[in-house]
N, C-alpha and C. Protein backbone atom coordinates (compact mmCIF):
# COMPACT_ATOMS: atom_id res chain seq x y z
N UNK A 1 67.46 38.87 41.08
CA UNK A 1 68.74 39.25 41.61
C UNK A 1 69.87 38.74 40.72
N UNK A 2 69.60 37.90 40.03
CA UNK A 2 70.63 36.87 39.34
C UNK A 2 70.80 37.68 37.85
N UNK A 3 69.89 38.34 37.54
CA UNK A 3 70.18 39.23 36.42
C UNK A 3 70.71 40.39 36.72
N UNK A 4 70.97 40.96 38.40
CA UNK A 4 71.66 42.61 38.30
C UNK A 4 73.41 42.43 38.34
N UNK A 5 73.51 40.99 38.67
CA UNK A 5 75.17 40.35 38.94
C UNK A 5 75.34 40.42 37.20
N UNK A 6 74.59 40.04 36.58
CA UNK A 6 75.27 39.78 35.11
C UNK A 6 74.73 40.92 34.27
N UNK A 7 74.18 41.81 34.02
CA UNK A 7 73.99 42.46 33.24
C UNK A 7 74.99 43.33 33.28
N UNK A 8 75.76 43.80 34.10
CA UNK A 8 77.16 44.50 34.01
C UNK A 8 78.26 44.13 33.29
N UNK A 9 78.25 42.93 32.77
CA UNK A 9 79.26 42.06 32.47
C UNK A 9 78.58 42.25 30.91
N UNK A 10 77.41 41.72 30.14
CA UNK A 10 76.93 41.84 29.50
C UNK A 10 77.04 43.61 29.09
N UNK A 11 76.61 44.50 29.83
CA UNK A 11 76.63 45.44 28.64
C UNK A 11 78.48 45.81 28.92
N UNK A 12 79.26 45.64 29.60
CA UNK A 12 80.90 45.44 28.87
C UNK A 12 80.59 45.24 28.11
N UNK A 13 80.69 43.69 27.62
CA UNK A 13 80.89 43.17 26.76
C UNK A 13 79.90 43.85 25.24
N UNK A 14 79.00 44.44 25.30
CA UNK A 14 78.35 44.51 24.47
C UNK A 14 78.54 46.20 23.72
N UNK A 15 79.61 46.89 25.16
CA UNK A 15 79.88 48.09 24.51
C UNK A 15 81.37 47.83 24.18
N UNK A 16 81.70 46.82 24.62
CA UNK A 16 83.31 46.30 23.96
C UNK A 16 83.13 46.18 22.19
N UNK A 17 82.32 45.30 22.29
CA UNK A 17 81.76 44.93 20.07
C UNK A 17 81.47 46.32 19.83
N UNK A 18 80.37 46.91 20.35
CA UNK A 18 80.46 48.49 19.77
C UNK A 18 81.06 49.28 19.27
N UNK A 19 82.58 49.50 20.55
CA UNK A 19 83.32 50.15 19.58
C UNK A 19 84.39 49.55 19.09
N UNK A 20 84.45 48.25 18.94
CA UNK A 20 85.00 47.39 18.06
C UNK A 20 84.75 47.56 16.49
N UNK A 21 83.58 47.45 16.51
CA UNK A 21 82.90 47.86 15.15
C UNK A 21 82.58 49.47 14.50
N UNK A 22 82.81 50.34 15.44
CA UNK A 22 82.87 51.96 15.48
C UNK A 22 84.52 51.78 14.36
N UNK A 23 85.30 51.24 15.21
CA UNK A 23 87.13 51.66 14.94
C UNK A 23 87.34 50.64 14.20
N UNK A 24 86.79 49.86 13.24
CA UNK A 24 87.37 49.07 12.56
C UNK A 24 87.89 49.30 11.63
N UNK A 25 88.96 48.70 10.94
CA UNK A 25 89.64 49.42 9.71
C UNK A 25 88.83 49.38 8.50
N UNK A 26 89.08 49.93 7.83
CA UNK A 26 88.26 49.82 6.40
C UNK A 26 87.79 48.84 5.83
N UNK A 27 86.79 48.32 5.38
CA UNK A 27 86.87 47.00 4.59
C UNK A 27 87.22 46.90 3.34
N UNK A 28 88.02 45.45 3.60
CA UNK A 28 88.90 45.31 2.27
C UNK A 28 87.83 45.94 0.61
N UNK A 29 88.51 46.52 -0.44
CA UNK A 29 87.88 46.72 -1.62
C UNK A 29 88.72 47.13 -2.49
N UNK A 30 88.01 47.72 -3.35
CA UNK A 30 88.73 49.06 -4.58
C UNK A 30 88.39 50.24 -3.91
N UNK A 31 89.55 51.49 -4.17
CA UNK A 31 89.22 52.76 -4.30
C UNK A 31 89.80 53.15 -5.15
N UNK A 32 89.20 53.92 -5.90
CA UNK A 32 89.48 54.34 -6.94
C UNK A 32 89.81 55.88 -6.65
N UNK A 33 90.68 56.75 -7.28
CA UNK A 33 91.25 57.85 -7.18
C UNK A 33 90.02 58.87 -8.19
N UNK A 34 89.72 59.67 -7.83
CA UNK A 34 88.93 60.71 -8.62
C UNK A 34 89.31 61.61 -9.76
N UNK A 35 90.72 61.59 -10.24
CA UNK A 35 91.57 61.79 -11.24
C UNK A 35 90.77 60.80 -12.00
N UNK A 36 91.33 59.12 -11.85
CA UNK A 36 91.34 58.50 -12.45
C UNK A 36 89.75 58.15 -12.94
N UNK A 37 89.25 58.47 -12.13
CA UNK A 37 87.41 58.20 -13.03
C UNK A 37 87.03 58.63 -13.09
N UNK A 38 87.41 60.46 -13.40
CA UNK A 38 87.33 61.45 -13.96
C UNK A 38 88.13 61.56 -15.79
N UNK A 39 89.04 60.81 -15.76
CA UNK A 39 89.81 60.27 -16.94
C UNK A 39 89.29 58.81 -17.52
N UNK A 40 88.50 58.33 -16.96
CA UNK A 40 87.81 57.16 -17.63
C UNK A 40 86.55 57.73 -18.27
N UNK A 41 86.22 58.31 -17.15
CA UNK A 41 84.46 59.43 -17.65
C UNK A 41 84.74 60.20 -18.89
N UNK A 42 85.46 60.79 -18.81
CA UNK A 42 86.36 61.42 -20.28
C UNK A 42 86.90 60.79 -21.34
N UNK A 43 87.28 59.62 -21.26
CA UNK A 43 87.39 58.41 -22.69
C UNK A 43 86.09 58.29 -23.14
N UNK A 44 85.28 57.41 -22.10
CA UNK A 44 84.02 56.92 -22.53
C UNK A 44 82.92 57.88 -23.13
N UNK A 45 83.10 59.18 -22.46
CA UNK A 45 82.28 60.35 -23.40
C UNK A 45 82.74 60.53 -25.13
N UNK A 46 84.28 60.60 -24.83
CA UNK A 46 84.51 61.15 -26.29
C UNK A 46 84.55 60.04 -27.08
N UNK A 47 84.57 58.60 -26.64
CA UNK A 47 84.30 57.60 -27.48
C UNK A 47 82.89 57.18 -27.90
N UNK A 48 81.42 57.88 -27.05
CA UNK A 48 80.12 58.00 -27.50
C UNK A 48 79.78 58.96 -28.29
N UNK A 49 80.41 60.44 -28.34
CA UNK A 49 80.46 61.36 -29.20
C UNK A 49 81.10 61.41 -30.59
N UNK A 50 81.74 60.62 -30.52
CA UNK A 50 83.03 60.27 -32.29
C UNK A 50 81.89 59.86 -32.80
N UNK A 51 82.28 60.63 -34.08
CA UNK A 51 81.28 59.79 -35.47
C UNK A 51 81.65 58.45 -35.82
N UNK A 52 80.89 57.25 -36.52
CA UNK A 52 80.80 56.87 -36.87
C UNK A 52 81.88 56.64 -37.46
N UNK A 53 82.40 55.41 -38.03
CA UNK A 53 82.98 54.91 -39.18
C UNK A 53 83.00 55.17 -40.36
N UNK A 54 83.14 55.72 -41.26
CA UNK A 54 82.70 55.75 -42.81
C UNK A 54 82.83 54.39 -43.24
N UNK A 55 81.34 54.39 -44.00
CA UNK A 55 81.18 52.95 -45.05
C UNK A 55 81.42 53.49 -46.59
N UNK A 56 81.87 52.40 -47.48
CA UNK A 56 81.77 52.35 -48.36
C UNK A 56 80.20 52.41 -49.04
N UNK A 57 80.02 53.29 -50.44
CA UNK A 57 78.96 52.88 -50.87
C UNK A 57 78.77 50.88 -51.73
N UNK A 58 77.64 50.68 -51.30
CA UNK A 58 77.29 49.19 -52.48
C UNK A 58 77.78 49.32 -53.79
N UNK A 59 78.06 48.55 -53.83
CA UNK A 59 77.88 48.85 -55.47
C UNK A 59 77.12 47.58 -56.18
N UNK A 60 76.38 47.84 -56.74
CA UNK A 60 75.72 46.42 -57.64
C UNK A 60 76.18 45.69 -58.79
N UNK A 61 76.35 44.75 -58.66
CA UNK A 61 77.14 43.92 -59.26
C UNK A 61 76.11 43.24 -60.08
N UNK A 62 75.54 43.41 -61.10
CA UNK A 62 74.38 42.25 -61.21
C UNK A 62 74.68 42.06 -62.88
């Protein structure tokens, strides 16, 4: 009998956290804009695609 007095109280409380945690605001982070790492994705490509450096040839000195 002592559990039908409190289990009412208990699931309140337990659908109170529910949608406590349903409606919570965002959690803190980064968001990043899809422009913008769409324009990073686009540096980093054309900076893996660029040729190379030109070297000088050796020359032997001997």
């Amino acid at each position: 009998m002592a559990t039908e007095l409190t289990a009412p109280v208990e699931t309140a409380a337990l659908a109170a956290e529910v949608e406590g945690l349903l409606d919570s605001a965002e959690p803190e982070g980064i968001y990043r804009d899809t422009r913008e790492c769409g324009g990073g994705l686009l540096l980093a490509a054309l900076l893996l695609i660029s040729p190379p450096t030109p070297r000088a040839p050796k020359t032997d000195a001997r």
